[in-house]
N, C-alpha and C. Protein backbone atom coordinates (compact mmCIF):
# COMPACT_ATOMS: atom_id res chain seq x y z
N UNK A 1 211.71 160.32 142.82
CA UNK A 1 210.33 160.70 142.90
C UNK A 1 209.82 160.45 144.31
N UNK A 2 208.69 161.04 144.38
CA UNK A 2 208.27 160.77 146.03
C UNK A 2 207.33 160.10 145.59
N UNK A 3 207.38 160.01 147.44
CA UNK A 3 206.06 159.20 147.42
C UNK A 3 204.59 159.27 147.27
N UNK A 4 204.51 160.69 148.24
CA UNK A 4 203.10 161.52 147.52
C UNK A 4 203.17 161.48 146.02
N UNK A 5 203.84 162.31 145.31
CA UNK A 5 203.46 162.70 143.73
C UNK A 5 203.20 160.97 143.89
N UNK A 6 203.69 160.28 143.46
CA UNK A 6 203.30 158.70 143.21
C UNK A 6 201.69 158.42 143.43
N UNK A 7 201.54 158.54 144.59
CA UNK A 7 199.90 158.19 145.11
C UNK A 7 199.21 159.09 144.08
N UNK A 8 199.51 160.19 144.34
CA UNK A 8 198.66 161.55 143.69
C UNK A 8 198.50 161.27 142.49
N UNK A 9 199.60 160.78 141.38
CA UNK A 9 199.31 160.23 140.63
C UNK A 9 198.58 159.38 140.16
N UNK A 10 198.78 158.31 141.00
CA UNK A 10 197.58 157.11 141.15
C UNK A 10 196.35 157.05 141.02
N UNK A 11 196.05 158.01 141.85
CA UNK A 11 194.62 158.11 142.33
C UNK A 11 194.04 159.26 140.86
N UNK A 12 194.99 160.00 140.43
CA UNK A 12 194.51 161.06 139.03
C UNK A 12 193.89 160.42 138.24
N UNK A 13 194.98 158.96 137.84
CA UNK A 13 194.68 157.81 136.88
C UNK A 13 193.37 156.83 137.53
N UNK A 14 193.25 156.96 138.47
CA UNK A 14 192.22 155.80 138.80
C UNK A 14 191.05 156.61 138.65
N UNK A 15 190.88 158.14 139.12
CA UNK A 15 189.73 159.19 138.83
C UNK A 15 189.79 159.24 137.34
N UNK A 16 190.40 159.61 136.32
CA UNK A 16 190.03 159.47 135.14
C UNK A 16 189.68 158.19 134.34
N UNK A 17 190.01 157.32 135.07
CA UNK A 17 189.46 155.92 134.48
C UNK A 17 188.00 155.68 134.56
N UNK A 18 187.88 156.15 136.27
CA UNK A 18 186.30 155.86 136.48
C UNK A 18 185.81 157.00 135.75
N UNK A 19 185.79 158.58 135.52
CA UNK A 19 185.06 159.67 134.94
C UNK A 19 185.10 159.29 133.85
N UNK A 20 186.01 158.35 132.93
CA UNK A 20 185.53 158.41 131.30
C UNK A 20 184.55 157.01 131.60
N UNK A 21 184.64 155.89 132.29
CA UNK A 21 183.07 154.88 131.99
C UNK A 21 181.93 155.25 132.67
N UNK A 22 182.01 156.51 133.57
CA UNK A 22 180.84 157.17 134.00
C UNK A 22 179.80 157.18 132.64
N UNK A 23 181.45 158.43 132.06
CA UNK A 23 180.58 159.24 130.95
C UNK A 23 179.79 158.10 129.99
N UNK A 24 180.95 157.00 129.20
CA UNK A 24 180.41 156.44 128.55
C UNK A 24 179.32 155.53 128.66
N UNK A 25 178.61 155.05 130.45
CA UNK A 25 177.41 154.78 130.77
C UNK A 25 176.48 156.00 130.42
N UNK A 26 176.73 157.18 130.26
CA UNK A 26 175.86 158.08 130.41
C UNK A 26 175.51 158.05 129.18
N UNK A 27 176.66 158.15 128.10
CA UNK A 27 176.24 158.19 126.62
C UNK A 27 175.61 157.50 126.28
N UNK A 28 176.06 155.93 126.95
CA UNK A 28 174.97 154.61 126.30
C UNK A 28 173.02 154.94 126.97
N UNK A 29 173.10 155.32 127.97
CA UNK A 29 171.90 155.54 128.58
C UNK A 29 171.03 156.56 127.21
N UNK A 30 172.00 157.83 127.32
CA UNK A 30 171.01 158.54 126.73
C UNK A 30 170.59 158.56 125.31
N UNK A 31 171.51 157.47 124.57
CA UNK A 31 170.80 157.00 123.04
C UNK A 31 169.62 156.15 123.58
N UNK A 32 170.08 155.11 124.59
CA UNK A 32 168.44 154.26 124.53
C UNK A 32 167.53 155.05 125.15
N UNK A 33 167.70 156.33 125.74
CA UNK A 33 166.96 157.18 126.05
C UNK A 33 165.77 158.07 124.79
N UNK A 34 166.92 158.29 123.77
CA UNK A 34 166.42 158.55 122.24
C UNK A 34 165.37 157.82 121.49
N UNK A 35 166.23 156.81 121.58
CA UNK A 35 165.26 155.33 120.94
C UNK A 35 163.93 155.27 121.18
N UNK A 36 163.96 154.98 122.78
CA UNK A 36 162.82 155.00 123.84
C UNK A 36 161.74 156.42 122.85
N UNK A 37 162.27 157.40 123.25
CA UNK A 37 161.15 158.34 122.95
C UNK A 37 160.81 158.62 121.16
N UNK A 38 161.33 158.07 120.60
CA UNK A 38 161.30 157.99 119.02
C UNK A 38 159.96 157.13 119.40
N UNK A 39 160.38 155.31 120.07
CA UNK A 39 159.53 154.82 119.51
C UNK A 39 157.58 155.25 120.44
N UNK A 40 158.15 155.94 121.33
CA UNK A 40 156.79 156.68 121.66
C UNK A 40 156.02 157.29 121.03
N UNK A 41 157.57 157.99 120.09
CA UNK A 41 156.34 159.02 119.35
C UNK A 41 155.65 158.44 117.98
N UNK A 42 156.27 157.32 117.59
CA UNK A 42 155.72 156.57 116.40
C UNK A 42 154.59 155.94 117.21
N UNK A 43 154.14 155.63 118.32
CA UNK A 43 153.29 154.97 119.42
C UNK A 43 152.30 155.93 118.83
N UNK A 44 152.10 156.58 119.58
CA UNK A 44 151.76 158.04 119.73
C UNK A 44 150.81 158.62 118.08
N UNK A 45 151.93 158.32 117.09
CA UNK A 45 151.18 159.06 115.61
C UNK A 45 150.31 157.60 115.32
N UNK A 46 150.83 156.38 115.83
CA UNK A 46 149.82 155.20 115.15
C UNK A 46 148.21 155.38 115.83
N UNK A 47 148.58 155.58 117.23
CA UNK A 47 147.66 155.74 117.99
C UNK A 47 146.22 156.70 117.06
N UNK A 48 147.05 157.97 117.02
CA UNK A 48 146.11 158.95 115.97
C UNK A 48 145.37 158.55 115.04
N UNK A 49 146.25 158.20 114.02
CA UNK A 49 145.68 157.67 112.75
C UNK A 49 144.80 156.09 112.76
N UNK A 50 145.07 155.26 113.63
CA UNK A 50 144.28 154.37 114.43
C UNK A 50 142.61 155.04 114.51
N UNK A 51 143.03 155.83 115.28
CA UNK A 51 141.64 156.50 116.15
C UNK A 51 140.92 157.62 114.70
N UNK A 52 141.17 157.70 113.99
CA UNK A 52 141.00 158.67 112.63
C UNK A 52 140.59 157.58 112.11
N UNK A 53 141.09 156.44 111.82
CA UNK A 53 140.05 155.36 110.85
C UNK A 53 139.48 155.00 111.82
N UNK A 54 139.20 154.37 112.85
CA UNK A 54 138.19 154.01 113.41
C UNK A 54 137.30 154.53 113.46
N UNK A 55 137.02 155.97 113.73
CA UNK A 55 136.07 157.27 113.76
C UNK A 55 135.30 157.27 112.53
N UNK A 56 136.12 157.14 111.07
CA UNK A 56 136.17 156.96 109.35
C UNK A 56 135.11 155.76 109.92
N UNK A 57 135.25 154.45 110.08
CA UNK A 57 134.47 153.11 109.79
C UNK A 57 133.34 153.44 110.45
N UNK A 58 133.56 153.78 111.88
CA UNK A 58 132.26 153.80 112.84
C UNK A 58 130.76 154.98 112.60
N UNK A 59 131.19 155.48 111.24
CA UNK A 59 130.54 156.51 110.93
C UNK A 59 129.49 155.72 110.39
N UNK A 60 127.98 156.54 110.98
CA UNK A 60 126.84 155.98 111.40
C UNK A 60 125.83 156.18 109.54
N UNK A 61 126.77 157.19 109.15
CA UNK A 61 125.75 157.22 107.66
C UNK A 61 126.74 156.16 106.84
N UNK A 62 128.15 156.11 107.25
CA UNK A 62 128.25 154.66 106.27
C UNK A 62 128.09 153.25 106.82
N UNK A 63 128.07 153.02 107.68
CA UNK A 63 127.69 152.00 107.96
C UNK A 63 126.17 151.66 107.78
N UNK A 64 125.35 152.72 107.39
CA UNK A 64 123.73 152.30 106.95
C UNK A 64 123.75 152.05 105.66
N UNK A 65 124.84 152.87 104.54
CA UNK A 65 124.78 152.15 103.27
C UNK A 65 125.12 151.25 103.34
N UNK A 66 126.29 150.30 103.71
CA UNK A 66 126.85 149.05 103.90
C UNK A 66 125.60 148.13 104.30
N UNK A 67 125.18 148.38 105.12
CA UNK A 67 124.15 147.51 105.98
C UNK A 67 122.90 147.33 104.87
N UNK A 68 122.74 148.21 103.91
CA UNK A 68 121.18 148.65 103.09
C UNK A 68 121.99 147.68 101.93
N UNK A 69 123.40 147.95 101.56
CA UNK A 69 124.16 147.14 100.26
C UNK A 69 124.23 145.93 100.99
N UNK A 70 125.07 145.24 101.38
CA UNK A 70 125.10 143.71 101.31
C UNK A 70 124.18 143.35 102.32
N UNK A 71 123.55 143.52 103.21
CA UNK A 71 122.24 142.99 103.66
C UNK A 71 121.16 143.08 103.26
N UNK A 72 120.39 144.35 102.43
CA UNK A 72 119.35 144.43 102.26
C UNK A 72 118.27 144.78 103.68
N UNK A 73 119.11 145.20 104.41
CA UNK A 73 118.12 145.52 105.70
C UNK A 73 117.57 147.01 105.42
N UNK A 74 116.68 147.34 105.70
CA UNK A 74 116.32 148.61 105.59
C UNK A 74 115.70 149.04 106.79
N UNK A 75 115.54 150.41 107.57
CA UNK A 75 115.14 150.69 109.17
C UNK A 75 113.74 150.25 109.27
N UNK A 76 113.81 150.28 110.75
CA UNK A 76 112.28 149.68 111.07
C UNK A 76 111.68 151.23 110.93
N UNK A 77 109.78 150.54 110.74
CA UNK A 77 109.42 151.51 111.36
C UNK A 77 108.06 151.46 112.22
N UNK A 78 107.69 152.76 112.77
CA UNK A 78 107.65 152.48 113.97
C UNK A 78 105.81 151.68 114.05
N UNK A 79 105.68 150.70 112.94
CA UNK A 79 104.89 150.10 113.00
C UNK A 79 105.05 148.61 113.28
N UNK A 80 106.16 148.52 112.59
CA UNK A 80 106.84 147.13 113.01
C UNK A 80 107.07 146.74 114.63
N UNK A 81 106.88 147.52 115.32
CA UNK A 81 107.29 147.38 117.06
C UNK A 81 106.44 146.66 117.49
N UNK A 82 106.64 145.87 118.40
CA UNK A 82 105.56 145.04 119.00
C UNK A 82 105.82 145.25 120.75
N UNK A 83 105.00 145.22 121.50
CA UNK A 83 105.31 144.96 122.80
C UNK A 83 105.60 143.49 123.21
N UNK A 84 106.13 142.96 124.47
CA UNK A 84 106.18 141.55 124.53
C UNK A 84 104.67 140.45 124.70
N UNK A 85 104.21 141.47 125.37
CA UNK A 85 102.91 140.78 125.49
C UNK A 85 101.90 140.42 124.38
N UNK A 86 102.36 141.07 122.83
CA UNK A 86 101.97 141.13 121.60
C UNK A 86 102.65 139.55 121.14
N UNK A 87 103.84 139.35 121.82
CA UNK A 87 104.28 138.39 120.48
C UNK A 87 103.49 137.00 120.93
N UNK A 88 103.22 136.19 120.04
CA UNK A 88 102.85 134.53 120.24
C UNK A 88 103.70 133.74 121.16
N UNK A 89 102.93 132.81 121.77
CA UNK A 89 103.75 132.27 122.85
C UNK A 89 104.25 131.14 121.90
N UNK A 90 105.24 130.43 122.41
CA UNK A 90 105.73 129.34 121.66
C UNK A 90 105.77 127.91 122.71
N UNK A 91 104.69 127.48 121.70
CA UNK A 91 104.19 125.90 122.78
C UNK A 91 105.02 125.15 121.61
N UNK A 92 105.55 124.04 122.61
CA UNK A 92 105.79 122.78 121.93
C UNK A 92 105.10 121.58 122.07
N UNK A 93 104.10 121.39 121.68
CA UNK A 93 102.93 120.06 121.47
C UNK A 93 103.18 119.07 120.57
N UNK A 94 103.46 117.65 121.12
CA UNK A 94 103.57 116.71 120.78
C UNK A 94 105.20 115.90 121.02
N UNK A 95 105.56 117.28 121.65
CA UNK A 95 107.04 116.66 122.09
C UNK A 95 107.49 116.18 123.48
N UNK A 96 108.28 115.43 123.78
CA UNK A 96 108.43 114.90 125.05
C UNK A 96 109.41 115.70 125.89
N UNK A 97 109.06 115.79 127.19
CA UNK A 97 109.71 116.83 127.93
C UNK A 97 111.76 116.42 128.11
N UNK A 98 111.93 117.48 128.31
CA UNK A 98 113.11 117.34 128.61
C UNK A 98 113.74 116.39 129.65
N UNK A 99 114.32 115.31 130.02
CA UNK A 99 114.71 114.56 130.52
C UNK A 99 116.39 114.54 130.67
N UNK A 100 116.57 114.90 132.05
CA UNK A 100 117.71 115.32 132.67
C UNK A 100 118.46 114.17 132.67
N UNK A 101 119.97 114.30 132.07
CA UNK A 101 120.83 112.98 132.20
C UNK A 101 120.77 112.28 133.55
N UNK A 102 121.02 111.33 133.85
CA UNK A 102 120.98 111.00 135.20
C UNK A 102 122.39 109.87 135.47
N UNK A 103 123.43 109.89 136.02
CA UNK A 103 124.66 108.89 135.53
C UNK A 103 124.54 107.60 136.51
N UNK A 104 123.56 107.32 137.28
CA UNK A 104 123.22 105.97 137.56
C UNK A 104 122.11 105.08 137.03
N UNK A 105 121.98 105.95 135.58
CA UNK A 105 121.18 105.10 135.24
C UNK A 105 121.75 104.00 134.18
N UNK A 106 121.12 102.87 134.17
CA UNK A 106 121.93 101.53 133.99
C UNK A 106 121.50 101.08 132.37
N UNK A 107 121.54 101.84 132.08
CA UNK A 107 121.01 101.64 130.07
C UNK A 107 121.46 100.61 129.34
């Protein structure tokens, strides 16, 4: 045998060694590539249906029955409004003023 065919050989076997763990990096890549976009798209439909009940709760005529059922609140109206200058001032008479800690004082 020669010496070329020998090398030539060599190097066939060393090129098909590296082209099949190319490939099989490539294969492993492109399942977690799969994965990856599966779990986007489950991302993606939670996201929806997320935003579909939230829209469902934040709805402004049920949340007034809720509010009218276990609170008992019912809307103002527009007699109930006061300006600020309407409301009572709030004095505190007979109480002693506020007195700021002071940490040298010797109690």
């Amino acid at each position: 045998m020669r010496k070329s065919t020998l090398i030539f050989t060599l190097i066939a076997l060393v090129l098909g060694v590296v082209n099949y763990t190319v490939k099989q990096r490539v294969i492993s890549i492109e399942q977690s590539l799969i994965l990856a976009q599966s779990d986007i798209r489950k991302t993606e439909e939670t996201l929806q249906l997320l935003g579909a009940e939230w829209s469902y709760l934040n709805e402004p005529s049920r949340l007034q029955m809720l509010v009218e059922t276990h609170l008992g609140a019912i809307p103002l109206k527009g007699t109930q409004l006061v300006s600020y200058e309407q409301l009572p001032s709030r004095t505190f008479e007979g109480s002693e003023p506020l007195r700021l800690a002071n940490f040298s004082d010797s109690r």
